[in-house]
C-alpha atoms as a PDB file:
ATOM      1  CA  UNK A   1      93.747  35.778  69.274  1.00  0.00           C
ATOM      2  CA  UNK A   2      90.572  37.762  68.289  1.00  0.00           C
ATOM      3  CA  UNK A   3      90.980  41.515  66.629  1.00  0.00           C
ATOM      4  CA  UNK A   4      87.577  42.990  68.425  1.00  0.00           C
ATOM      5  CA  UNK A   5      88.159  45.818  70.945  1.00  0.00           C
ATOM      6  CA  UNK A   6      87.552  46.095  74.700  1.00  0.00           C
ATOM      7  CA  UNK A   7      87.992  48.455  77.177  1.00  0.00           C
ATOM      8  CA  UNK A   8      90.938  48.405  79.965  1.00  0.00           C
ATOM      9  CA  UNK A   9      91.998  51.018  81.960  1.00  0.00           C
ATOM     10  CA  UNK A  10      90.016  54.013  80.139  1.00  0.00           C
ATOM     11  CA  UNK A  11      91.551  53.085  76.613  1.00  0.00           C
ATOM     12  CA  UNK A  12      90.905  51.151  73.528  1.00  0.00           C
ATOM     13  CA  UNK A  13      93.158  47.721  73.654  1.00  0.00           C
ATOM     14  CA  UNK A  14      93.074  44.692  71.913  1.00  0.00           C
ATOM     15  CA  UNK A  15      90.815  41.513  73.545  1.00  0.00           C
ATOM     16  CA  UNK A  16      94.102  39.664  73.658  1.00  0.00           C
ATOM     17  CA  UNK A  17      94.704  42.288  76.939  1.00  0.00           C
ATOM     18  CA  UNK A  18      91.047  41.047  78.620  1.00  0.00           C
ATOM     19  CA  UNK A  19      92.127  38.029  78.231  1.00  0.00           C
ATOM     20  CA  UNK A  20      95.571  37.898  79.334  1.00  0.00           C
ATOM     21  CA  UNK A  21      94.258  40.304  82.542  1.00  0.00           C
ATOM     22  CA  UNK A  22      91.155  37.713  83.273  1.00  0.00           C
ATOM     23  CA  UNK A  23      93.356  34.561  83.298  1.00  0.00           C
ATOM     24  CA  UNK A  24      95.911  36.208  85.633  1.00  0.00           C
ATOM     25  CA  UNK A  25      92.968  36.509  87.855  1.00  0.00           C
ATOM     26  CA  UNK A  26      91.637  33.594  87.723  1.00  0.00           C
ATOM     27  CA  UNK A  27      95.318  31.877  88.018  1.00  0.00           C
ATOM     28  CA  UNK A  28      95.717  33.737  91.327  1.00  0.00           C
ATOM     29  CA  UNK A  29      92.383  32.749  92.433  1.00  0.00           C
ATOM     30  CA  UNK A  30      92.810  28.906  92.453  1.00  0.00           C
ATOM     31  CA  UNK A  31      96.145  29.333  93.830  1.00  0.00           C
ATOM     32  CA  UNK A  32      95.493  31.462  97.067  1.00  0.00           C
ATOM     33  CA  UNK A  33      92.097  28.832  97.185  1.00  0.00           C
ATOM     34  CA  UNK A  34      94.753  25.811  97.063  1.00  0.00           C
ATOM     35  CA  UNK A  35      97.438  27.204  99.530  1.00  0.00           C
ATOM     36  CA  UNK A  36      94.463  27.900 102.097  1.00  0.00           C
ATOM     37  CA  UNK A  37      93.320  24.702 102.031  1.00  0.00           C
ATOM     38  CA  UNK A  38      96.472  23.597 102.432  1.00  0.00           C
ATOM     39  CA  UNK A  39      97.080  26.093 104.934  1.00  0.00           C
ATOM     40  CA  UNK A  40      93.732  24.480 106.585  1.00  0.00           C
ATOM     41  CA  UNK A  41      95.304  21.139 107.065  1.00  0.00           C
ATOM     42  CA  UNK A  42      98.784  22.591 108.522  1.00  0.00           C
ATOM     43  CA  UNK A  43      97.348  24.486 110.568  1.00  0.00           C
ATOM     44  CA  UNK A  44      99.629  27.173 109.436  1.00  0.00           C
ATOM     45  CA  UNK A  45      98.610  30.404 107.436  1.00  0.00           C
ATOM     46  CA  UNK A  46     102.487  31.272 106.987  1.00  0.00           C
ATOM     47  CA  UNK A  47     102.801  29.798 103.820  1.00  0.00           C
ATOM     48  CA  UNK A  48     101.324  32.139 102.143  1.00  0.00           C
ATOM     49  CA  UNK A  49     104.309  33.751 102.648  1.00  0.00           C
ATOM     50  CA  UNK A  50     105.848  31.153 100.824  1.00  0.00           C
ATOM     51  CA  UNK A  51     103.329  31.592  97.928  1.00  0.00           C
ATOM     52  CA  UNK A  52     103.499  34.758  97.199  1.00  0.00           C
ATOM     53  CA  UNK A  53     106.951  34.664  95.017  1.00  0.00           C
ATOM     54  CA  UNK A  54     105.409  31.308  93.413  1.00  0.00           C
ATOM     55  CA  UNK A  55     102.318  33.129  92.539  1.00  0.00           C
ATOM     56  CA  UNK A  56     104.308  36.134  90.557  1.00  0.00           C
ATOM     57  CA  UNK A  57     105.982  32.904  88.563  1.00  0.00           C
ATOM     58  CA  UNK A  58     102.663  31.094  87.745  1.00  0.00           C
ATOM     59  CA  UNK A  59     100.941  34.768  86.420  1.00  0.00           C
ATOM     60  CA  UNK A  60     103.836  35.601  84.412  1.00  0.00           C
ATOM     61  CA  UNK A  61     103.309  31.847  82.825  1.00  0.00           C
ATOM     62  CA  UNK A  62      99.803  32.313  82.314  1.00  0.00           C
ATOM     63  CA  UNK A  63     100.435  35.934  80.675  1.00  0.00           C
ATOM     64  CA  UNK A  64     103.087  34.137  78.659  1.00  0.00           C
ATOM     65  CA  UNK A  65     100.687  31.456  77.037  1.00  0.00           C
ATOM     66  CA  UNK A  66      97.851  33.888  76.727  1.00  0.00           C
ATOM     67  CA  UNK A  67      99.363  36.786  74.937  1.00  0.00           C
ATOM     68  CA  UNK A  68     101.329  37.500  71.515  1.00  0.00           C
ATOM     69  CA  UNK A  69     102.765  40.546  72.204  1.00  0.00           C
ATOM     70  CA  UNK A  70     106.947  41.548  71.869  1.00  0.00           C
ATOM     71  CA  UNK A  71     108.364  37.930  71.985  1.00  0.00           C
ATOM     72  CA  UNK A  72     111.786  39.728  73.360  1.00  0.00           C
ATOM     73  CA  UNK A  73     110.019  41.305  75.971  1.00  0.00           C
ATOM     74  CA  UNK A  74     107.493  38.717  77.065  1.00  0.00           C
ATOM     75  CA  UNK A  75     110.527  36.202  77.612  1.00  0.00           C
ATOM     76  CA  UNK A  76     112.050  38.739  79.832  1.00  0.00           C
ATOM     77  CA  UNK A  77     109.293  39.618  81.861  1.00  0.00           C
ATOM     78  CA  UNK A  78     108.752  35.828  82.286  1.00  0.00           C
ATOM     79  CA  UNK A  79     112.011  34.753  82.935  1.00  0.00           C
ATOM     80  CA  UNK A  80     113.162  37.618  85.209  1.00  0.00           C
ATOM     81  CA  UNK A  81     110.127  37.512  87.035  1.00  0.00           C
ATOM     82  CA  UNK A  82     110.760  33.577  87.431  1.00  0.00           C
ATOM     83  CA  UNK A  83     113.747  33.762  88.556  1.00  0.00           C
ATOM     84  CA  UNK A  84     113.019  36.512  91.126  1.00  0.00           C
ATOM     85  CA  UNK A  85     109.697  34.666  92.610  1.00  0.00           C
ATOM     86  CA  UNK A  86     111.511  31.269  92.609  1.00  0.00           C
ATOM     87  CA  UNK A  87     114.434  32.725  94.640  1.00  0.00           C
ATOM     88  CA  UNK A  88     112.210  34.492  96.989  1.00  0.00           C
ATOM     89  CA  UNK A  89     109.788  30.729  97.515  1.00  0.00           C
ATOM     90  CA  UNK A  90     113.036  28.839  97.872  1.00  0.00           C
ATOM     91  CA  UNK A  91     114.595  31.636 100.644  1.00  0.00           C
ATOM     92  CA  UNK A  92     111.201  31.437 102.860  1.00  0.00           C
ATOM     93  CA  UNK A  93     110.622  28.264 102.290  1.00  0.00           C
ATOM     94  CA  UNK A  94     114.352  27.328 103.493  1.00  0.00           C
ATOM     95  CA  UNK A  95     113.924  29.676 106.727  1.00  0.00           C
ATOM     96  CA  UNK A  96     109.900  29.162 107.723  1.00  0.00           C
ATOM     97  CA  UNK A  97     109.158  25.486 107.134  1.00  0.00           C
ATOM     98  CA  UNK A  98     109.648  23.679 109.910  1.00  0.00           C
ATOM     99  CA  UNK A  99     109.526  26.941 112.545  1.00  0.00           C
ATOM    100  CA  UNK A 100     105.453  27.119 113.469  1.00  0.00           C
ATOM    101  CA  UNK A 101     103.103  29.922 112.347  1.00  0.00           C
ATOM    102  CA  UNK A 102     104.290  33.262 112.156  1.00  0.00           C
ATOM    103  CA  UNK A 103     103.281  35.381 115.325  1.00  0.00           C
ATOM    104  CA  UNK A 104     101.254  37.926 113.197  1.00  0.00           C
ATOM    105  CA  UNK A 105      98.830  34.892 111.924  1.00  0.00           C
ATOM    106  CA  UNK A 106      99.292  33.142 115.597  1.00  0.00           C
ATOM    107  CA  UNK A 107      98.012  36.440 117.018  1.00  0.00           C
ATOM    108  CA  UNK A 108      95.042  36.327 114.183  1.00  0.00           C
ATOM    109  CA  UNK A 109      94.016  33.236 114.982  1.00  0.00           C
ATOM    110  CA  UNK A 110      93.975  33.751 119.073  1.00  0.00           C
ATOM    111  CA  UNK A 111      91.974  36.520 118.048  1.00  0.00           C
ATOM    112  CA  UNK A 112      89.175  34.731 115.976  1.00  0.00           C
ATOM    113  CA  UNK A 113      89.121  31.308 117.381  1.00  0.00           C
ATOM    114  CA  UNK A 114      87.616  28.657 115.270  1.00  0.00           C
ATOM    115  CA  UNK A 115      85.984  31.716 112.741  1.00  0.00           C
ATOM    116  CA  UNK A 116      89.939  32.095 111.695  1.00  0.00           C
ATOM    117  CA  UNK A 117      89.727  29.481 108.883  1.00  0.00           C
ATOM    118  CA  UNK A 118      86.993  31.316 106.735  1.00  0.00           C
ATOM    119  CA  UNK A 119      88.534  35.078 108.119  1.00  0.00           C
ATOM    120  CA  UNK A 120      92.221  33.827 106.937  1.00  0.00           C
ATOM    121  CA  UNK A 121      90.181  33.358 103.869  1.00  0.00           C
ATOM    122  CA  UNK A 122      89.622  36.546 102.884  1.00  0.00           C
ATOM    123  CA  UNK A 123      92.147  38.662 105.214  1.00  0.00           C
ATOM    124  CA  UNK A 124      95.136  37.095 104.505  1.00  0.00           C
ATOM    125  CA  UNK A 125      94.753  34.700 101.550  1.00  0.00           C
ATOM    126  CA  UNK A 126      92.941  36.978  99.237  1.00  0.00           C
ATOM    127  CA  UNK A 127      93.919  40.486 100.193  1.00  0.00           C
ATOM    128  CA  UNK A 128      97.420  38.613  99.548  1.00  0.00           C
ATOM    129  CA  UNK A 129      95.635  37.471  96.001  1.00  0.00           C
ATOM    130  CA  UNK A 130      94.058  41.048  95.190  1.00  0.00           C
ATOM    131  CA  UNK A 131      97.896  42.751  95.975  1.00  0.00           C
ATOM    132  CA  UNK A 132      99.555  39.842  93.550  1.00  0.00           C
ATOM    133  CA  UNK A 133      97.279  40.641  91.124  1.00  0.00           C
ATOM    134  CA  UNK A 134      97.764  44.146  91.355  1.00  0.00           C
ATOM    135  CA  UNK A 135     101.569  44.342  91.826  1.00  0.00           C
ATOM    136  CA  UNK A 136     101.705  41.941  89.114  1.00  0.00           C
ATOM    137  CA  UNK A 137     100.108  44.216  86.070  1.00  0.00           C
ATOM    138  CA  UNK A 138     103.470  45.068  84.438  1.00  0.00           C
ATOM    139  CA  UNK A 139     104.283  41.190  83.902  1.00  0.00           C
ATOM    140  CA  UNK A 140     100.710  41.105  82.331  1.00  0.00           C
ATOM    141  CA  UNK A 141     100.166  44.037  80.235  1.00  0.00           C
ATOM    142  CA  UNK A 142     103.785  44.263  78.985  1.00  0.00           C
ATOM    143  CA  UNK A 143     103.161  40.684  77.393  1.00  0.00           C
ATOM    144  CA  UNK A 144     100.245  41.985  75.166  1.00  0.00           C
ATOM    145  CA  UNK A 145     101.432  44.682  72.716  1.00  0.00           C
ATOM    146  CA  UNK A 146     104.006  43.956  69.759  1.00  0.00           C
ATOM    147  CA  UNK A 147     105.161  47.580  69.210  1.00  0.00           C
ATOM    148  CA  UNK A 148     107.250  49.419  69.716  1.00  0.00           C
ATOM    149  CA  UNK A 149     110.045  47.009  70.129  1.00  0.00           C
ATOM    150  CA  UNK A 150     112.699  46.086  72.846  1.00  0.00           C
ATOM    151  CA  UNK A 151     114.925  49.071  72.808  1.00  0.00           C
ATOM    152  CA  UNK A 152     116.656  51.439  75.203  1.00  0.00           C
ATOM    153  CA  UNK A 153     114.173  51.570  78.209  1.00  0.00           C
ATOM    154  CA  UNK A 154     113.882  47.749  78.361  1.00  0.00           C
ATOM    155  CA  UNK A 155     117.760  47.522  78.386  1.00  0.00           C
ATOM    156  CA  UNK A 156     117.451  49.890  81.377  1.00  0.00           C
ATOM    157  CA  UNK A 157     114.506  48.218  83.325  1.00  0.00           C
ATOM    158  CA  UNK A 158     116.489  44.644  83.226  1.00  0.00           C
ATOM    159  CA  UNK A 159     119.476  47.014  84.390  1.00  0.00           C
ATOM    160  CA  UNK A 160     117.657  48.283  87.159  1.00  0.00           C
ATOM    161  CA  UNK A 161     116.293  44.625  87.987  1.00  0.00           C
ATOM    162  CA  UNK A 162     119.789  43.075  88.093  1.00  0.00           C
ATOM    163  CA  UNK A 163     120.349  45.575  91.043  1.00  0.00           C
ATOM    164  CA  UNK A 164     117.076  44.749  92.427  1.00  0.00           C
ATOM    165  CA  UNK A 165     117.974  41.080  92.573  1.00  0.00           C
ATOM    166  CA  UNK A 166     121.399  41.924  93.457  1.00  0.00           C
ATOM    167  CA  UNK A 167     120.296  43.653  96.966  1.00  0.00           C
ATOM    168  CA  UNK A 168     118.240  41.146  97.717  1.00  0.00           C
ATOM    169  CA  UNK A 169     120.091  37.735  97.109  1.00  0.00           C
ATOM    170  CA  UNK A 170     123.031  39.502  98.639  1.00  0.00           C
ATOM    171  CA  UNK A 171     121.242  41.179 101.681  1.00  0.00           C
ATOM    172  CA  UNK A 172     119.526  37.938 102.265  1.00  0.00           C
ATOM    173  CA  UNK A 173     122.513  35.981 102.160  1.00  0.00           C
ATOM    174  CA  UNK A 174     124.315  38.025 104.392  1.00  0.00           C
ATOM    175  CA  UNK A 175     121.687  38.637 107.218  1.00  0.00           C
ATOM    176  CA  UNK A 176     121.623  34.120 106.643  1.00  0.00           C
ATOM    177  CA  UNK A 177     125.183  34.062 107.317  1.00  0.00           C
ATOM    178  CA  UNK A 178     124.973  36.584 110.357  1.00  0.00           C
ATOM    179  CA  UNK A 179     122.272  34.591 112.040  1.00  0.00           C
ATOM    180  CA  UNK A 180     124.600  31.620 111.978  1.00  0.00           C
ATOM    181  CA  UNK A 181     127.050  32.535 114.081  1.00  0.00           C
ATOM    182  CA  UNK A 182     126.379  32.365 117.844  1.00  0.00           C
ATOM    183  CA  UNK A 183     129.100  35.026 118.661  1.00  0.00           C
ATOM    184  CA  UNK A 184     126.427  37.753 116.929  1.00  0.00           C
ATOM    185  CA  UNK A 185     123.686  36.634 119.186  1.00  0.00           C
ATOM    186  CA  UNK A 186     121.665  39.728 120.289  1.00  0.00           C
ATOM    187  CA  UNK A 187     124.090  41.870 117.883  1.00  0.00           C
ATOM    188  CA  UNK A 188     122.434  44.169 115.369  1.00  0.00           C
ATOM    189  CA  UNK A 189     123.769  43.525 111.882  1.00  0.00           C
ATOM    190  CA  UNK A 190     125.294  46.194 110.253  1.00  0.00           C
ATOM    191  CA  UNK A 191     127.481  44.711 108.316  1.00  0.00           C
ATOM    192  CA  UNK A 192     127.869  44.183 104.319  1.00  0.00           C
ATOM    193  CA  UNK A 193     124.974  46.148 102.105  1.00  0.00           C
ATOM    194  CA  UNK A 194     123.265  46.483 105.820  1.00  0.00           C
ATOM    195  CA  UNK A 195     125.270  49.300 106.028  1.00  0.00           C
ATOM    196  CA  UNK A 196     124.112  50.968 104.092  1.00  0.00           C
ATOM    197  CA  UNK A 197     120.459  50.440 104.329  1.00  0.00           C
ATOM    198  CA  UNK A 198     118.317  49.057 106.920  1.00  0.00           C
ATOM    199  CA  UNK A 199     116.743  47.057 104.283  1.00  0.00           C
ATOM    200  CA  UNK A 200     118.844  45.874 101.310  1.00  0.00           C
ATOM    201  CA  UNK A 201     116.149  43.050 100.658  1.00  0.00           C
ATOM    202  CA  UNK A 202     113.035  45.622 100.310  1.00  0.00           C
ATOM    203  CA  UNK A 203     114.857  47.904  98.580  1.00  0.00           C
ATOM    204  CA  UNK A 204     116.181  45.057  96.089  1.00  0.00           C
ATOM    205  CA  UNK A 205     112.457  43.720  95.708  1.00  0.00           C
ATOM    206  CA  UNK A 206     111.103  47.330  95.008  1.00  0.00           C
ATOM    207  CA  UNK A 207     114.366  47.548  91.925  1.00  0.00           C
ATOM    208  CA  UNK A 208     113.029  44.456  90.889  1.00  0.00           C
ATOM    209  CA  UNK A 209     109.500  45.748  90.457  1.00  0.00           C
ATOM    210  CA  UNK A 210     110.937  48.839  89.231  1.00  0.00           C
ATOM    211  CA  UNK A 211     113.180  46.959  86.419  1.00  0.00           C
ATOM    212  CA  UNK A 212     110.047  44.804  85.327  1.00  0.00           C
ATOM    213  CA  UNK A 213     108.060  47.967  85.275  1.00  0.00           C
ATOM    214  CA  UNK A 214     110.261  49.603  83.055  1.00  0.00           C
ATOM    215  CA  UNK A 215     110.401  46.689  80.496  1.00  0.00           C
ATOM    216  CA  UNK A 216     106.763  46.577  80.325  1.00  0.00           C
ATOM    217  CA  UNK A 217     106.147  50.267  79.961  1.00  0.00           C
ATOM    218  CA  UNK A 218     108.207  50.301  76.625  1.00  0.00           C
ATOM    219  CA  UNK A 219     105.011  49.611  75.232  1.00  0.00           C
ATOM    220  CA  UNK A 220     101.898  51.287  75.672  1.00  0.00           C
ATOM    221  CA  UNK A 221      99.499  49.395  77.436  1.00  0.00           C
ATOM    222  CA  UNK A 222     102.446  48.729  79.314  1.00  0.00           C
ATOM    223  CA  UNK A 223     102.747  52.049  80.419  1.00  0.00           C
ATOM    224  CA  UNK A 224      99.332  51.133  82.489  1.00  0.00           C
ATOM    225  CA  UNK A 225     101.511  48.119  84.452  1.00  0.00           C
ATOM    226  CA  UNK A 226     103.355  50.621  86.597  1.00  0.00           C
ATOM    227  CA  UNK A 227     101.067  51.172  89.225  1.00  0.00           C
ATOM    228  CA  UNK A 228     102.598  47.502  90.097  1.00  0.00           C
ATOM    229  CA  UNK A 229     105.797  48.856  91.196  1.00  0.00           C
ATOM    230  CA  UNK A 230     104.125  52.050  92.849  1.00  0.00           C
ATOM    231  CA  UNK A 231     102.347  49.825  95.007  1.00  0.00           C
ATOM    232  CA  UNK A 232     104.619  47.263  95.688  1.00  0.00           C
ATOM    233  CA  UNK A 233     106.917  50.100  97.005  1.00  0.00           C
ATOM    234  CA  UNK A 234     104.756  51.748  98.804  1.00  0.00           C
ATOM    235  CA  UNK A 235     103.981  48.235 101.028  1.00  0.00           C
ATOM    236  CA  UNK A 236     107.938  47.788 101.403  1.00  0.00           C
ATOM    237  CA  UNK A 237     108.397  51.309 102.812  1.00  0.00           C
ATOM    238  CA  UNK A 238     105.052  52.779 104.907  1.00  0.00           C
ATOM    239  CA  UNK A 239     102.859  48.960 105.520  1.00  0.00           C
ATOM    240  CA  UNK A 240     103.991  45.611 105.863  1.00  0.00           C
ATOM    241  CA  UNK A 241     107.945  45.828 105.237  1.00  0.00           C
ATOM    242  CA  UNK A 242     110.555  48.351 105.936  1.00  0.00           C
ATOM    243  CA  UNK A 243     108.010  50.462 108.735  1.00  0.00           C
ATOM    244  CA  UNK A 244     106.903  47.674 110.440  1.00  0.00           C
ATOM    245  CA  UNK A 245     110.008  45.546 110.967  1.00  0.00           C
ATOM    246  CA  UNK A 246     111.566  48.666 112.502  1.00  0.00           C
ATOM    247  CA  UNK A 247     108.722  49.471 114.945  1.00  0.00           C
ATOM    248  CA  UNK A 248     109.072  45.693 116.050  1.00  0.00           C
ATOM    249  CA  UNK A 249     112.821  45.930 116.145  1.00  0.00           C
ATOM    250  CA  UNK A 250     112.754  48.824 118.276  1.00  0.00           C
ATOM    251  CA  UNK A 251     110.430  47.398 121.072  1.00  0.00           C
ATOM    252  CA  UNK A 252     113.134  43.963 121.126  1.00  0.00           C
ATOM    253  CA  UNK A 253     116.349  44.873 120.277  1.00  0.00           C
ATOM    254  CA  UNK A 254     118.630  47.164 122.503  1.00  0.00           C
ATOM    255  CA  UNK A 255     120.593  49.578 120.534  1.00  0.00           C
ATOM    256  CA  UNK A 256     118.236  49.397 116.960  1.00  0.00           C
ATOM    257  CA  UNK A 257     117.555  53.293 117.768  1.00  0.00           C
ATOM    258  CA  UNK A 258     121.519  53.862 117.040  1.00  0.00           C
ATOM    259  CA  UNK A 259     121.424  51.994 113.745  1.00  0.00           C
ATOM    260  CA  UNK A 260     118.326  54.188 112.936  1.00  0.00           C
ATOM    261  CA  UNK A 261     119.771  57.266 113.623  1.00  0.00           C
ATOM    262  CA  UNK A 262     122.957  56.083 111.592  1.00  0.00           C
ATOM    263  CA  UNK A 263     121.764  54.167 108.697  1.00  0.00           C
ATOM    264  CA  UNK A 264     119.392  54.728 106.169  1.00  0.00           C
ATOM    265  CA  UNK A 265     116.270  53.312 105.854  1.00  0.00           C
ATOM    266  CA  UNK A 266     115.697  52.362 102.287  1.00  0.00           C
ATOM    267  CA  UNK A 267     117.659  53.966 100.037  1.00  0.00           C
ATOM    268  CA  UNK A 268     121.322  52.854  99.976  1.00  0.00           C
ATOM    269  CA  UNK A 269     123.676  55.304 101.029  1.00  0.00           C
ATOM    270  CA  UNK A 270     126.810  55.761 103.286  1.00  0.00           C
ATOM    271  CA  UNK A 271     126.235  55.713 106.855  1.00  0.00           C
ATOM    272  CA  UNK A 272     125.266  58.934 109.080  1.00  0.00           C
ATOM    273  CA  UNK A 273     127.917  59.957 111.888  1.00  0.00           C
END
């Protein structure tokens, strides 16, 4: 990698961060370009849904190849953030193929008629890109900086992502499992981690974001990356996770106003009498 200096963010950094920052970019680009096409021919912008835990996995590879920071904590960013995206493609994949287009992208494309394939373009396939590549800045800059070493506060962010993954997997599974069984049909689940929280999988995703954050901000371009997490928290709770699933729950399903006044809504904790 080349020794001459640029300027990221407001500070001094090595190239190696332009670098590792420009092919991210450029790796989400082609991507959300490919999966519209595809979408194109499907007829069927919900995959993007489906793309958006790949596309985590393919920047953390990129940022992986392109930089030679901490080789400790570049493997962990890139294998916890693997194994989290993966999970997350697989999960989707499992429950959406197969089911139509999503009413939010029906509703889009009622809306446009035939000028929804260049409007998907840019509305859903690359503000989808532009939040990737933001969210994803703590799996890119963490990669670039040798020092300071893994130490105390990486131990604590992969802490903080095993509960992250933990919530979700789990909360996931559960909700699965609920679904299955015809005697719950038109029940609310409140069972298991939901509980405790209204939504154990957004508050798992924003611990994993948190965990990765923390790993990446051992080091001091790192420190930069956290505006990922930020970000990605702020969608789960006020934009397009935790706020709007309970607005739509609470037009369609008697009785969701009890379980609001009774259980929290992000943040685990024991139910409200």
């Amino acid at each position: 990698m080349t020794s001459t200096t640029d300027v990221l963010f407001g500070v001094t950094t090595a190239a190696t961060a332009g670098e590792v920052v420009f092919g991210a970019a450029i790796a989400i680009a082609c991507m959300m370009i490919a999966v519209w096409a595809i979408s194109l021919v499907m007829r069927d912008a919900s995959i993007v849904d489906i793309a958006w835990g790949s596309g985590f996995v393919l920047v953390a590879w990129v940022s992986y190849w392109l930089s030679d920071g901490n080789s400790t904590r570049s493997l962990l960013l890139t294998v916890l953030t693997t194994i989290w995206g993966l999970r997350l493609a697989f999960y989707l994949a499992k429950r959406n193929l197969g089911h139509g287009e999503d009413f939010r992208y029906q509703s889009m494309r009622r809306k446009h008629g035939d000028r929804f394939a260049i409007v998907s373009l840019y509305t859903v396939f690359g503000l989808q890109g532009l939040l990737m590549f933001i969210v994803s800045l703590p799996i890119q800059l963490g990669q670039v900086r040798e020092e300071p070493g893994f130490g105390i506060i990486g131990v604590l962010g992969v802490l903080v992502w095993g509960v992250g993954i933990y919530f979700e997997a789990v909360g996931d599974a559960q909700l699965a499992r609920f679904k299955r069984n015809p005697a719950n049909k038109g029940l609310i689940m409140d069972q298991g981690l939901w509980r405790y929280t209204r939504h154990p999988n957004y508050f798992g995703d924003s611990c994993v974001w948190w965990g990765l954050g923390l790993i990446a901000a051992e080091s001091s371009l790192g420190i930069y990356g956290l505006i990922g997490p930020v970000v990605m928290t702020f969608l789960l709770v006020k934009v397009s996770g935790a706020a709007m699933l309970d607005r739509a729950m609470l037009k369609r399903k008697p009785g969701y106003e009890n379980y609001v006044a009774t259980t929290s809504g992000f943040i685990p904790r024991p139910p409200r009498r």
